[in-house]
Structures are given as structure tokens and as C-alpha cells.
Protein backbone atom coordinates (compact mmCIF):
# COMPACT_ATOMS: atom_id res chain seq x y z
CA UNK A 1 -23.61 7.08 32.80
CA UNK A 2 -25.62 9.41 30.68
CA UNK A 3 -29.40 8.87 30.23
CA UNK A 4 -28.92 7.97 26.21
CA UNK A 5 -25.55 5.43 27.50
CA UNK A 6 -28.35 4.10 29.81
CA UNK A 7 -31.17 3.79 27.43
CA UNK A 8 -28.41 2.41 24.35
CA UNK A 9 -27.30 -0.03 26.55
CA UNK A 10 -30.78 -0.95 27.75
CA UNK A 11 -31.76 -1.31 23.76
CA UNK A 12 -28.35 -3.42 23.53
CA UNK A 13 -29.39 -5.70 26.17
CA UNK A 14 -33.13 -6.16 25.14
CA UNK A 15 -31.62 -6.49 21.59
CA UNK A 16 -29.58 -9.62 22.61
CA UNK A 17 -32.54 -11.01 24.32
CA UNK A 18 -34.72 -11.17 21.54
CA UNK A 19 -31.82 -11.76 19.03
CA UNK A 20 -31.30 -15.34 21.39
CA UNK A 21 -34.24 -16.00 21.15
CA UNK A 22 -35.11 -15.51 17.92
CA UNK A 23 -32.00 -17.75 17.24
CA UNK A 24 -33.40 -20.64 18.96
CA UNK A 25 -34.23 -22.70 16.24
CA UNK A 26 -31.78 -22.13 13.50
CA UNK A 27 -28.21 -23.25 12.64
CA UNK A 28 -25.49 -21.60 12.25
CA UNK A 29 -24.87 -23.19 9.03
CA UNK A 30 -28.25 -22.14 7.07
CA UNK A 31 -28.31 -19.32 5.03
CA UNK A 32 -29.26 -15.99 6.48
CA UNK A 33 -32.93 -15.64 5.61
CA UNK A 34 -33.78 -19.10 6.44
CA UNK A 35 -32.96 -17.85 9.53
CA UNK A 36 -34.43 -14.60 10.06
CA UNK A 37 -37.96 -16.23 9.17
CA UNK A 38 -37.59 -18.88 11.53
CA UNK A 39 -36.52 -16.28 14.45
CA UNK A 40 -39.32 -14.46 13.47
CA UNK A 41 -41.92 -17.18 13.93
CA UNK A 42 -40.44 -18.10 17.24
CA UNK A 43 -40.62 -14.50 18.38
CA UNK A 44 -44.22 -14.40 17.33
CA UNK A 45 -44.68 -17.76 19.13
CA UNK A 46 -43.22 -16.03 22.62
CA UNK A 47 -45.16 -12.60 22.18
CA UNK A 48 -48.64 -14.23 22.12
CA UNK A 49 -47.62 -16.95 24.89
CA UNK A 50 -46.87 -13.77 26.84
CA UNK A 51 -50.02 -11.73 25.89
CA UNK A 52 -52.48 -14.78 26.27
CA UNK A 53 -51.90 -15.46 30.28
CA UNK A 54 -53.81 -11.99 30.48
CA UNK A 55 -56.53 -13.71 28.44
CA UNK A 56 -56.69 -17.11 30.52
CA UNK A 57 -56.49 -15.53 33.98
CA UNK A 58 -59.50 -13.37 33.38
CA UNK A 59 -61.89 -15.91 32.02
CA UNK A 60 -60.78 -18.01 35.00
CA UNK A 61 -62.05 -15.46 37.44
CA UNK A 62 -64.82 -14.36 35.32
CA UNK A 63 -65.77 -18.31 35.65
CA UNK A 64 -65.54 -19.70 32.11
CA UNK A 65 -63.05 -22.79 31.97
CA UNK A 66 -63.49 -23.65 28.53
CA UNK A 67 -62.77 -20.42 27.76
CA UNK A 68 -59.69 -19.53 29.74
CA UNK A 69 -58.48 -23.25 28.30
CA UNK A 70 -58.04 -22.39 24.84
CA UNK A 71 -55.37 -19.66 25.40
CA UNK A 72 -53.88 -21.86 27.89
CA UNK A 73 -53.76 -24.83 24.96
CA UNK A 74 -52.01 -22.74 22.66
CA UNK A 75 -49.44 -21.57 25.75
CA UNK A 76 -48.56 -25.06 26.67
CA UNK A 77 -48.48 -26.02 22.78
CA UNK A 78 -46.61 -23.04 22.07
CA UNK A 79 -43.93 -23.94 24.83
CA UNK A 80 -43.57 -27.82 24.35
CA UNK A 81 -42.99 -26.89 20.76
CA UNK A 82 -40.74 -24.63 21.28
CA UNK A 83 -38.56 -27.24 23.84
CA UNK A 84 -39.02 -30.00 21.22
CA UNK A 85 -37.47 -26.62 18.85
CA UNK A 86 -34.87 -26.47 21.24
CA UNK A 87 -33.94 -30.14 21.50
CA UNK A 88 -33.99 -31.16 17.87
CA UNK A 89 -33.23 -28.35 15.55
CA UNK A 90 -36.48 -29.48 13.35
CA UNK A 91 -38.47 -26.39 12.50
CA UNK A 92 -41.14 -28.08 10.40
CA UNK A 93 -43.46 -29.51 13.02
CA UNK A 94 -42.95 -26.42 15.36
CA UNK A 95 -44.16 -24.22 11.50
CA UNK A 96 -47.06 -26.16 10.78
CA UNK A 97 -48.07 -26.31 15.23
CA UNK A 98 -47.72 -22.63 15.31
CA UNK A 99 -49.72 -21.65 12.13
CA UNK A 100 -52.81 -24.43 12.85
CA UNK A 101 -53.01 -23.22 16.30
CA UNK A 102 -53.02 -19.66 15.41
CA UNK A 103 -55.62 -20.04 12.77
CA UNK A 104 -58.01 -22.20 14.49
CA UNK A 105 -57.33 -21.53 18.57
CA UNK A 106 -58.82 -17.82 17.88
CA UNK A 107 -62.22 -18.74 15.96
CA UNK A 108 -62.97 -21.35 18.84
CA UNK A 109 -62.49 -18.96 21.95
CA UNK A 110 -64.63 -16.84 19.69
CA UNK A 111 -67.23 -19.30 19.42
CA UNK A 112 -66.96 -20.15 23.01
CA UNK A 113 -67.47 -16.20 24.35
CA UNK A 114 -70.57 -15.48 21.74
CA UNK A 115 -69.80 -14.15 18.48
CA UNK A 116 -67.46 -10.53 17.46
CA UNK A 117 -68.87 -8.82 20.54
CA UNK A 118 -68.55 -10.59 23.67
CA UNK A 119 -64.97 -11.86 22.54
CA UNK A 120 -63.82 -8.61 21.22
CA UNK A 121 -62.63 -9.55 17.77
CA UNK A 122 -60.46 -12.00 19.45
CA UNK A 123 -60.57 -14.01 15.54
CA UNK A 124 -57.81 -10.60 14.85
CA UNK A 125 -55.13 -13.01 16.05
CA UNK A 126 -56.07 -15.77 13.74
CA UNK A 127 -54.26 -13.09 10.84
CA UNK A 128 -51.22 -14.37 12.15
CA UNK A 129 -51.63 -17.72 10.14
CA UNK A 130 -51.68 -16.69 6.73
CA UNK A 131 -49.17 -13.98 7.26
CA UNK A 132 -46.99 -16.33 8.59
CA UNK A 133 -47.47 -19.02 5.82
CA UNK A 134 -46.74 -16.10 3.25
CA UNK A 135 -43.30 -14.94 5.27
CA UNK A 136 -41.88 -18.84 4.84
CA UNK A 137 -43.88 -20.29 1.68
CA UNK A 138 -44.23 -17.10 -0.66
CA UNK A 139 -47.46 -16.12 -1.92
CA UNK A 140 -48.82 -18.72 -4.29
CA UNK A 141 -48.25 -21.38 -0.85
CA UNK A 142 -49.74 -19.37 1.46
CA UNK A 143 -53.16 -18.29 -0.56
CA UNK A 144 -54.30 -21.66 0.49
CA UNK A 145 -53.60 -20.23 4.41
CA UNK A 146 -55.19 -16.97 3.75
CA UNK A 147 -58.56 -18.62 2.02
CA UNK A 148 -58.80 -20.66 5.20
CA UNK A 149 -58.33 -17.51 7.58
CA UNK A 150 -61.06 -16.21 5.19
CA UNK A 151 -63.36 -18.68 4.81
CA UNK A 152 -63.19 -18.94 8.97
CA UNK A 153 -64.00 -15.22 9.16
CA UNK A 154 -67.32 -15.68 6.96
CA UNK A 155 -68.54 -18.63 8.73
CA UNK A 156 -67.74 -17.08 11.85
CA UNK A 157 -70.12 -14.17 10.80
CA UNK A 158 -72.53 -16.20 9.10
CA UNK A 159 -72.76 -18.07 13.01
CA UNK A 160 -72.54 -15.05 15.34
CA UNK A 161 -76.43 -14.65 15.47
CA UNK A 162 -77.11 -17.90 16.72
CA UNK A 163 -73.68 -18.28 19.07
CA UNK A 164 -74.66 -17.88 22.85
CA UNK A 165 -72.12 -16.88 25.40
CA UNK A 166 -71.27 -15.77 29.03
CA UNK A 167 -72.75 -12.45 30.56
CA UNK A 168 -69.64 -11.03 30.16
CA UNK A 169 -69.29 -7.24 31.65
CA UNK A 170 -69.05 -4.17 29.11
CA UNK A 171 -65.80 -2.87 30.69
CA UNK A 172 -64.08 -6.18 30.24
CA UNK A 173 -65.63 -6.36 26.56
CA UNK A 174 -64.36 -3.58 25.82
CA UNK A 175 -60.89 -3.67 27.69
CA UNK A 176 -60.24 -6.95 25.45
CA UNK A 177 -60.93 -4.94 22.43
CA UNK A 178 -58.91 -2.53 22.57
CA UNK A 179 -56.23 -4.68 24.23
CA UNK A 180 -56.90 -7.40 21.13
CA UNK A 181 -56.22 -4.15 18.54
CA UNK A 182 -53.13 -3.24 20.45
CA UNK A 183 -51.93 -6.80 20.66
CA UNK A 184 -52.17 -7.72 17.26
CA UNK A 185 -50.66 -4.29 15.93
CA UNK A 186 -48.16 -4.32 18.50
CA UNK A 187 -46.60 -8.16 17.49
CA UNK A 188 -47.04 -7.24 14.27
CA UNK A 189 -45.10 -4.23 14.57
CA UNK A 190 -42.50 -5.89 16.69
CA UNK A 191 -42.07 -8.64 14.25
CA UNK A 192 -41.90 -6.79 11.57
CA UNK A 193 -39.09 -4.74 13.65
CA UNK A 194 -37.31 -7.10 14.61
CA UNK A 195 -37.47 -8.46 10.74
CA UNK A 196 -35.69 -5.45 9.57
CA UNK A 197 -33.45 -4.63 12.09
CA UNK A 198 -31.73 -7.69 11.39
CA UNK A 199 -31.90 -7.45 7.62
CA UNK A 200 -30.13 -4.11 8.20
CA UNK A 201 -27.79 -5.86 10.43
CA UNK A 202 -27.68 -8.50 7.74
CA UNK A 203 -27.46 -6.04 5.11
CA UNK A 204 -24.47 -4.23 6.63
CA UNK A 205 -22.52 -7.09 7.36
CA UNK A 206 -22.87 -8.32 3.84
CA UNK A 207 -21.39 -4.59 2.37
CA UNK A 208 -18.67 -4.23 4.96
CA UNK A 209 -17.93 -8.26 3.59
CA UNK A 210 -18.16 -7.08 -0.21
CA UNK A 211 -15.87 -3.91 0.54
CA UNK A 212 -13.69 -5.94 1.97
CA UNK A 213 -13.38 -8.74 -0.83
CA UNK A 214 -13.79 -5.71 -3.47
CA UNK A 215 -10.13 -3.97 -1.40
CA UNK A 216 -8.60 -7.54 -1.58
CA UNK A 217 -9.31 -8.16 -5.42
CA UNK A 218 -7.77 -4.64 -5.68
CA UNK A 219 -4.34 -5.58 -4.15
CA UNK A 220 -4.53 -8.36 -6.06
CA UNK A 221 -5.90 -6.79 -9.56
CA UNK A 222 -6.01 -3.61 -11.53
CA UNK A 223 -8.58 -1.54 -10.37
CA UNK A 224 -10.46 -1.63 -14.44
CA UNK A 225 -9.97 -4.98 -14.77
CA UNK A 226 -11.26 -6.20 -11.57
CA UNK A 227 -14.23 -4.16 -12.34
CA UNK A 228 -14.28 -6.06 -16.03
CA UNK A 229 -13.88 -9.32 -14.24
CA UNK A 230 -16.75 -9.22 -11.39
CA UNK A 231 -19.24 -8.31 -14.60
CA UNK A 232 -17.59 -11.19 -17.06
CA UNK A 233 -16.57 -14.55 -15.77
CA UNK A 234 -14.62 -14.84 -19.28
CA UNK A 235 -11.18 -14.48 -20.50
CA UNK A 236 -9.76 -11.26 -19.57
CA UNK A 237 -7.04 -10.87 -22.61
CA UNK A 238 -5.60 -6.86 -24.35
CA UNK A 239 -2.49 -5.94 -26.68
CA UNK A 240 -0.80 -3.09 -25.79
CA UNK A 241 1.28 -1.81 -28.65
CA UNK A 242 3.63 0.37 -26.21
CA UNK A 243 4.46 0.12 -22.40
CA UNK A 244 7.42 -0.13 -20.38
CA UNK A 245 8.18 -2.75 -18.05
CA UNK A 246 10.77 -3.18 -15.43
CA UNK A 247 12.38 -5.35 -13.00
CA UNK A 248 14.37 -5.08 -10.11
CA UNK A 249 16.31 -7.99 -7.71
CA UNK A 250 17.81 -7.31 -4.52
CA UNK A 251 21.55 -8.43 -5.16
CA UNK A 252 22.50 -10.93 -2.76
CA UNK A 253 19.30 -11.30 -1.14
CA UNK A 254 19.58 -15.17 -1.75
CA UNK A 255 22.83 -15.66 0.20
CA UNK A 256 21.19 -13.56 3.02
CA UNK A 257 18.96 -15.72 3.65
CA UNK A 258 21.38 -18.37 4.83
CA UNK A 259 22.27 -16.65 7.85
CA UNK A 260 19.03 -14.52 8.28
CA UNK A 261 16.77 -15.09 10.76
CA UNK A 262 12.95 -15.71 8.68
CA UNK A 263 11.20 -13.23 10.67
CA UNK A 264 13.97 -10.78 9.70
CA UNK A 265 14.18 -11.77 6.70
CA UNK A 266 10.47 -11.21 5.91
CA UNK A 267 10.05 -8.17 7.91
CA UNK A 268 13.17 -6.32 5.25
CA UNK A 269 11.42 -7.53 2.42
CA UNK A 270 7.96 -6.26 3.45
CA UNK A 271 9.35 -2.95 4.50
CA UNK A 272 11.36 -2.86 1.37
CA UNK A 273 7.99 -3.46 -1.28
CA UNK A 274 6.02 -1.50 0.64
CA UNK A 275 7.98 1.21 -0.02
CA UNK A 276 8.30 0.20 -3.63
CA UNK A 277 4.51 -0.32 -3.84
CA UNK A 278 4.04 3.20 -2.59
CA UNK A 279 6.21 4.44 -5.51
CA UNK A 280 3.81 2.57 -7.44
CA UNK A 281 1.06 4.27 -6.26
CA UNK A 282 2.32 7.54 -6.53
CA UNK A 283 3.43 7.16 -10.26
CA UNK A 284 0.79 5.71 -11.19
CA UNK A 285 1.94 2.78 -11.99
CA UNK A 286 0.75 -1.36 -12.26
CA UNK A 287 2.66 -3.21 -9.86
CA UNK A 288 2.43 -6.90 -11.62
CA UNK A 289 4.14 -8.95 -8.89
CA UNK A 290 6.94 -10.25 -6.85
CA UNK A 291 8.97 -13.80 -7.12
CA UNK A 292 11.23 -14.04 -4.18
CA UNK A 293 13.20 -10.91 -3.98
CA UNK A 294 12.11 -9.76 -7.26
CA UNK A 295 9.86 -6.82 -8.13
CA UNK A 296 8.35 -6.72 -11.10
CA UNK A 297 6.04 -3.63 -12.67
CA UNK A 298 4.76 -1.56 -15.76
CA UNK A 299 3.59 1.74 -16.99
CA UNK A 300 0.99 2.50 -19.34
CA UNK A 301 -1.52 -0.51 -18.59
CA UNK A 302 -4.10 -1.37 -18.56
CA UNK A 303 -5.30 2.42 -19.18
CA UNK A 304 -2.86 3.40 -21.24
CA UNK A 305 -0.97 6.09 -20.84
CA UNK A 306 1.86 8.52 -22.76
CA UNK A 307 4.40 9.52 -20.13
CA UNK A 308 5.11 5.83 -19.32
CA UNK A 309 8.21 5.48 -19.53
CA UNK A 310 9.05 8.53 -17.49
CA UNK A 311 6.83 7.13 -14.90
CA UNK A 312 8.76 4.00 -14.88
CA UNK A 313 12.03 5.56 -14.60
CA UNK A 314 11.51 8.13 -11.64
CA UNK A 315 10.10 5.05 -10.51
CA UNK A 316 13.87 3.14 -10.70
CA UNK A 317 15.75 6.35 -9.53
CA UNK A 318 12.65 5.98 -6.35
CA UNK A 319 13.58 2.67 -5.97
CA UNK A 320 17.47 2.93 -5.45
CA UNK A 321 16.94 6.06 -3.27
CA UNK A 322 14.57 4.42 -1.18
CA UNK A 323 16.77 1.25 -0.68
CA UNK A 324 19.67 3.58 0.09
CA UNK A 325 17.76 5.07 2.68
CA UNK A 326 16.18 1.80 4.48
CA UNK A 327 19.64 0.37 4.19
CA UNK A 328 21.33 3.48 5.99
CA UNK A 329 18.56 3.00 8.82
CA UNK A 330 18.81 -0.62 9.26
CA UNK A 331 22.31 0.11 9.74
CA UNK A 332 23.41 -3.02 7.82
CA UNK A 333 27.00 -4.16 7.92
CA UNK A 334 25.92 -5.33 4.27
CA UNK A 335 24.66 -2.69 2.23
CA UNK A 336 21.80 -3.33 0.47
CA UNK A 337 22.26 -3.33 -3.36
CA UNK A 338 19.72 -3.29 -6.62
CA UNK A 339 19.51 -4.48 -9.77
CA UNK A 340 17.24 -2.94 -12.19
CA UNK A 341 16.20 -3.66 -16.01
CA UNK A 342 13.66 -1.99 -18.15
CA UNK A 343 12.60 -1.98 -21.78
CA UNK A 344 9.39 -0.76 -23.79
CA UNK A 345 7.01 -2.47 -26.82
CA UNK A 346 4.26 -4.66 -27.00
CA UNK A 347 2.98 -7.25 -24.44
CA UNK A 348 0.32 -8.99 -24.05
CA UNK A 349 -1.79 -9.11 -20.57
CA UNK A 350 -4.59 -10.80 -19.07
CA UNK A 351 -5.86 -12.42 -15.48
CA UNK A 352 -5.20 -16.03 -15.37
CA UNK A 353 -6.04 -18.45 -12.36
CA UNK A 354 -9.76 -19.67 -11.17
CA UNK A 355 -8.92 -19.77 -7.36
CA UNK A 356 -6.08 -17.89 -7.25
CA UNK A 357 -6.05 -14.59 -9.85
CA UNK A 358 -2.72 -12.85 -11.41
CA UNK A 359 -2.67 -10.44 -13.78
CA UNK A 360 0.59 -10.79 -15.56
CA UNK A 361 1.92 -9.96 -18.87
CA UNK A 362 3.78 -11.91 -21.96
CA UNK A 363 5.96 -10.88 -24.51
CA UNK A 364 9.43 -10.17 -26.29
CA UNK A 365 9.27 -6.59 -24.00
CA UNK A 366 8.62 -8.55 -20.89
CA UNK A 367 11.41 -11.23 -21.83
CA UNK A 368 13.87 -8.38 -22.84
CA UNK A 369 13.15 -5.79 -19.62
CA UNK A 370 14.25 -9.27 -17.42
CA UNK A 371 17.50 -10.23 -19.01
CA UNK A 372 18.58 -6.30 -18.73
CA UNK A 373 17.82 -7.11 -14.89
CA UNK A 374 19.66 -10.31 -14.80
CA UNK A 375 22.52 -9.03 -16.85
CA UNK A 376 22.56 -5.56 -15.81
CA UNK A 377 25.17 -4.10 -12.50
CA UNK A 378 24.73 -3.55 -8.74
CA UNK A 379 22.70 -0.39 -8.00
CA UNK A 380 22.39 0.74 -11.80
CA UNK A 381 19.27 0.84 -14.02
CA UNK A 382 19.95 -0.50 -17.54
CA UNK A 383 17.82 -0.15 -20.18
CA UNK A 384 17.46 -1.07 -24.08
CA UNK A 385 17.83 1.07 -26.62
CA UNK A 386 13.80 1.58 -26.99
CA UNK A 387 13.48 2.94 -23.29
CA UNK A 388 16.74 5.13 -23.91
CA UNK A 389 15.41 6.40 -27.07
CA UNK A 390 12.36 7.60 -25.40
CA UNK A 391 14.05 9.47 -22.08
CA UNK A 392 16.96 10.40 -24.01
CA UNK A 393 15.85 14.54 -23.96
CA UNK A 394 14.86 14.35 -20.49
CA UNK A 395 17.33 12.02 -18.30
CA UNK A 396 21.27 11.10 -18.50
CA UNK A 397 22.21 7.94 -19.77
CA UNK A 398 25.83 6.40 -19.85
CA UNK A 399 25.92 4.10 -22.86
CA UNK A 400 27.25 0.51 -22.14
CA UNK A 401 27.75 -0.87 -25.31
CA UNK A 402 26.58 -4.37 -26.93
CA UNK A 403 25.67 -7.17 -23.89
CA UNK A 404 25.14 -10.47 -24.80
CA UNK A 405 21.34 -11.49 -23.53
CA UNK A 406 20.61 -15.18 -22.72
CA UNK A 407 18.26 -15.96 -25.90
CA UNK A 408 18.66 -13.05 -27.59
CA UNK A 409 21.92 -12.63 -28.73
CA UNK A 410 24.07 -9.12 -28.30
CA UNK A 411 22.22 -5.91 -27.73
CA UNK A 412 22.61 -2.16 -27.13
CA UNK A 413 22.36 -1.09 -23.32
CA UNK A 414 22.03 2.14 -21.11
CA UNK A 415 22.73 3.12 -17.79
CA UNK A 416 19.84 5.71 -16.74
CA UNK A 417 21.95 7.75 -14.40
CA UNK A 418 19.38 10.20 -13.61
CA UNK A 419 17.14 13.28 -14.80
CA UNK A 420 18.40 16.47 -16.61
CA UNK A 421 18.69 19.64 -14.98
């Protein structure tokens, strides 16, 4: 293993550490910065336990009980609370423990060792209170923790000349100095590490989340309108005066499936729409949706467009070559067969659904480019008389004649056999 694999995995391991115990009070179920601030404040609470036993074995062997007691009263404080933490999931009482104890524990070993001097600033730690206060009750709550911290420093200075303590040597004086500086800066910095580290983490977790929601509203909605929806909550409604619609049904699929086995069954019509949807795609065009074995989409929404209905009909000659081909590979005893209608006019479209979202569209162009479908022939492309009108000079149609249309009554149809040359 390389020296950086050594030292990442090191990090990774030290990382997890502190990451369980951070996590020792909070719930999975609370919301992510309730528990990063309660993490924090237990990491605090371990980093001065830790850094205090330096502090209460010293005064012990420099004889001063009292001392080497208060340090010690805030380690055992520090560690029932943090088992009672453990046990009951209630943060409160551990909150309101840790920040009295850190404001007051400091000014009394203080008071005990002399004044500034002889303790070495040792009141430094007692910044952790209102800092604290203002990471979990904002800044108007904790002004109340920071005019105590104050208030304690003044009275503390206002005392120092008449506060008598141990003969305490200069080298230790000045040992606990610098290792008071270093202490505080050093949690301080770690906390405040730690703090955003894990709002990165948080932070990255939460894109990679919207990315991912953002990719699923776009398979389920046009890319514009998605966009239009996430900034209004409101009625997503637009006329089109001219697109071209089309739909396609797999003839016979609905007797196949009496004999089929599902997982079969699904796996021809997935490999079958994903190849239409890729059509889609590389047309340009607005796949609307599928019922059952029926495929359903449109050119020239919702950007409008010129060339849609030559987009939608290279996208029917697509269609019937790619079924060909996935038929000839399958090798199916059956060949597989299409149906496919289109027309072009006016619709109307719009995203429906609170829970579940469609874009869809309505209209007499929608109605009409269905019945063509329904009444149309195995593994042709019919089309009305609008559609034909507008391909006419660039693809070869075989006219039909007059069709009778459920609800519509007789009307002109095409067979789009293919482009020019």
C-alpha cells in the first residue's frame, strides 16, 4: 500500500470515529442540521474530557486537590452526560450540562490557581459557552450566554488583584499557557472542521439527490416545462396551433400475452420503446407516453418547431425498421407487426397529476392521429390528409381513399411509403 492509500485510509478510519461519535446523540429521523449541531457539541464535550486529564494530573502532583477537582468535575459530568445521551436520546439536559459547566468550571479553577497568571488564561475555555449557545439557539438566544461569559471575564479581572494562589513554577505557568492557546484553537478548529466536512458531505449528498430527482422529472417531463414547473406550482396549460402527433400499436401484442411468459413479455416491450425512445431522442422529438403496447408521441412541442412533421415521419419509417430488425433477431416464429397513425393541427397540452405528473395533450388532432392508428393496416403508416399535404414534395404516399373513423365520419387517408429520392 502506498503512503497516500495509507494515510487516506488512516483519514477514513479517524473520519468514522469521530463521525460515530459525533452521531451519538441524534436520530436518524431529525433533520440534517439538527444533527450536525448536536454531533458537534458532543465532539466538543469528548475533546476537552480528553485535554483536561493533562490538567487534573498535574495539579494532583503539584499538590492542589481543589484544583485538579474541577477538571475532574467537568470529566465525570461530561461522561455521565454523555451515557445518560447515550441511553435516552434527550439532548436538552446534556445542552444546557455542557454549556453551564463550560462557562462556569473555567472561572472557578481560575479563581482557585490566583488570577490570569498562575492559571494561564485557563477562563479561554469558558468561550466555548456562548459559542456553543449561538451554534444551537442563533444569535438573539445566545447574547444572553455571551453577556454572561462577559460579565465573568470583568469580574474575574476586577478580582485578580486580591485572588491568592499556589506557588506554582514558571515553566508549568507557562507550559499551561501555551498549551491553554493551543487547546482552545485546536477544538475550535477541529469543531469547526468537523462542522464543514460534514456540511460538504451533507451538501453533496443533497446535489447528487436533486440531480437525480431533476433526471427523473426529465423522463417523466419535457425538459422546458419541468424547468417551468419546479419555479410555478400552478397550472401548466399552451395552444399549439400546428404539430403532428402519432401513434403506433404493436398488432397482436394482446393475444401474445396469453401464452407469453411476463418476464418475456416485459423484457420485448422494454427493448422495443427503448429503441423507439431513442428515435425520439434523435429527432428531436416529445415522447408523450405509452398505454399497454401503445406508443404515443409529437413533434413541434413544447418548443415549437417547423420541420415537424418530417421529424415525425422518419420517426414512423425508424419505427418499422427498427421493429423489423428486433423481430429478425429475436428470431420470432411470429413476426412482429406495427400499426401506425399520424395527423397534424392544434392541441392543447399541459402537466396534470399532483403525485404522479403526465404531460399529455387534447384535441381533435390528437383524437384524429389515434383512429388513423386504430383503423389504419399491419406495418403501414397512415396519415390524414393534413400530414400528407405537408410531406407530399418530400416522401411517397399511396392514397387509400375515404375510411370511415369511429366519431368522425369518412375521411381521406395516406399510406407514407417512404422518402423521395
Amino acid at each position: 500500500m502506498s503512503l497516500r492509500g495509507g494515510a487516506d485510509l488512516r483519514e477514513g478510519r479517524i473520519s468514522g470515529l469521530v463521525r460515530r461519535l459525533a452521531a451519538l446523540g441524534t436520530l436518524p429521523s431529525e433533520p440534517e442540521d439538527d444533527r450536525l449541531r448536536k454531533g458537534s457539541m458532543v465532539l466538543a464535550s469528548c475533546l476537552v474530557t480528553v485535554l483536561s486529564i493533562d490538567w487534573v494530573v498535574t495539579y494532583f502532583v503539584l499538590h492542589q486537590p481543589l484544583s485538579a477537582a474541577i477538571p475532574l468535575t467537568y470529566q465525570l459530568g461530561s461522561l455521565a452526560g454523555l451515557a445518560w445521551l447515550f441511553r435516552t436520546k434527550r439532548f436538552e439536559g446534556f445542552r444546557l450540562s455542557q454549556l453551564l459547566m463550560m462557562l462556569v468550571l473555567p472561572a472557578l479553577l481560575q479563581m482557585t490557581l490566583g488570577g490570569f497568571v498562575t492559571s494561564s488564561a485557563v477562563v479561554l475555555w469558558a468561550s466555548f459557552a456562548p459559542l456553543g449557545a449561538l451554534m444551537f439557539f442563533g444569535v438573539r438566544r445566545s447574547m444572553p450566554w455571551f453577556a454572561a461569559y462577559a460579565v465573568e471575564l470583568m469580574a474575574l479581572g476586577l478580582l485578580d488583584a486580591h485572588l491568592q494562589g499556589p506557588d506554582i513554577p514558571r515553566a508549568v505557568v507557562v507550559a499551561f499557557f501555551v498549551q491553554n492557546v493551543i487547546g482552545v484553537s485546536f477544538t475550535s478548529y477541529a469543531i469547526l472542521g468537523y462542522f464543514v466536512r460534514e456540511r460538504e458531505r451533507s451538501h453533496s449528498a443533497l446535489t447528487a439527490e436533486r440531480e437525480r430527482s431533476e433526471r427523473l422529472l426529465l423522463n417523466i417531463l419535457p425538459g422546458p416545462i419541468a424547468e417551468r414547473l419546479k419555479d410555478d406550482a400552478g397550472i401548466i396549460a399552451e395552444h399549439f396551433d400546428e404539430v403532428t402527433v402519432l401513434f403506433a400499436d404493436i398488432v397482436g401484442f394482446t393475444k401474445r400475452t396469453e401464452s407469453m411468459h411476463p418476464q418475456d413479455l416485459v423484457a420485448m416491450l422494454d427493448e422495443l420503446f427503448s429503441a423507439f425512445d431513442d428515435l425520439a431522442v434523435e429527432r428531436g422529438l416529445e415522447k408523450i407516453k405509452t398505454i399497454g403496447d401503445a406508443y404515443m408521441v409529437a413533434g413541434g412541442l413544447p418548443t415549437p418547431r417547423p420541420d415537424h412533421a418530417e421529424a415525425i415521419a422518419e420517426m414512423a419509417l425508424g419505427m418499422r425498421e427498427r421493429l423489423a430488425t428486433i423481430s429478425r433477431n429475436r428470431d420470432d416464429p411470429e413476426r412482429l407487426s406495427i400499426r401506425i397513425g399520424i395527423d397534424t393541427g392544434a392541441v392543447v397540452a399541459g402537466v396534470i397529476g399532483r403525485r404522479k405528473f403526465i404531460y399529455d395533450l387534447w384535441g381533435d388532432t390528437v383524437n384524429t392521429a389515434s383512429r388513423m392508428e386504430s383503423q389504419g393496416v399491419p406495418d403501414a403508416i397512415q396519415t390524414t390528409a393534413r400530414t400528407y399535404e405537408r410531406l407530399r414534395d418530400a416522401y411517397a404516399f399511396e392514397p387509400r381513399g375515404s375510411i370511415e373513423l369511429k366519431g368522425k365520419g369518412p375521411m381521406d387517408a395516406y399510406l407514407l411509403l417512404g422518402r423521395r429520392d
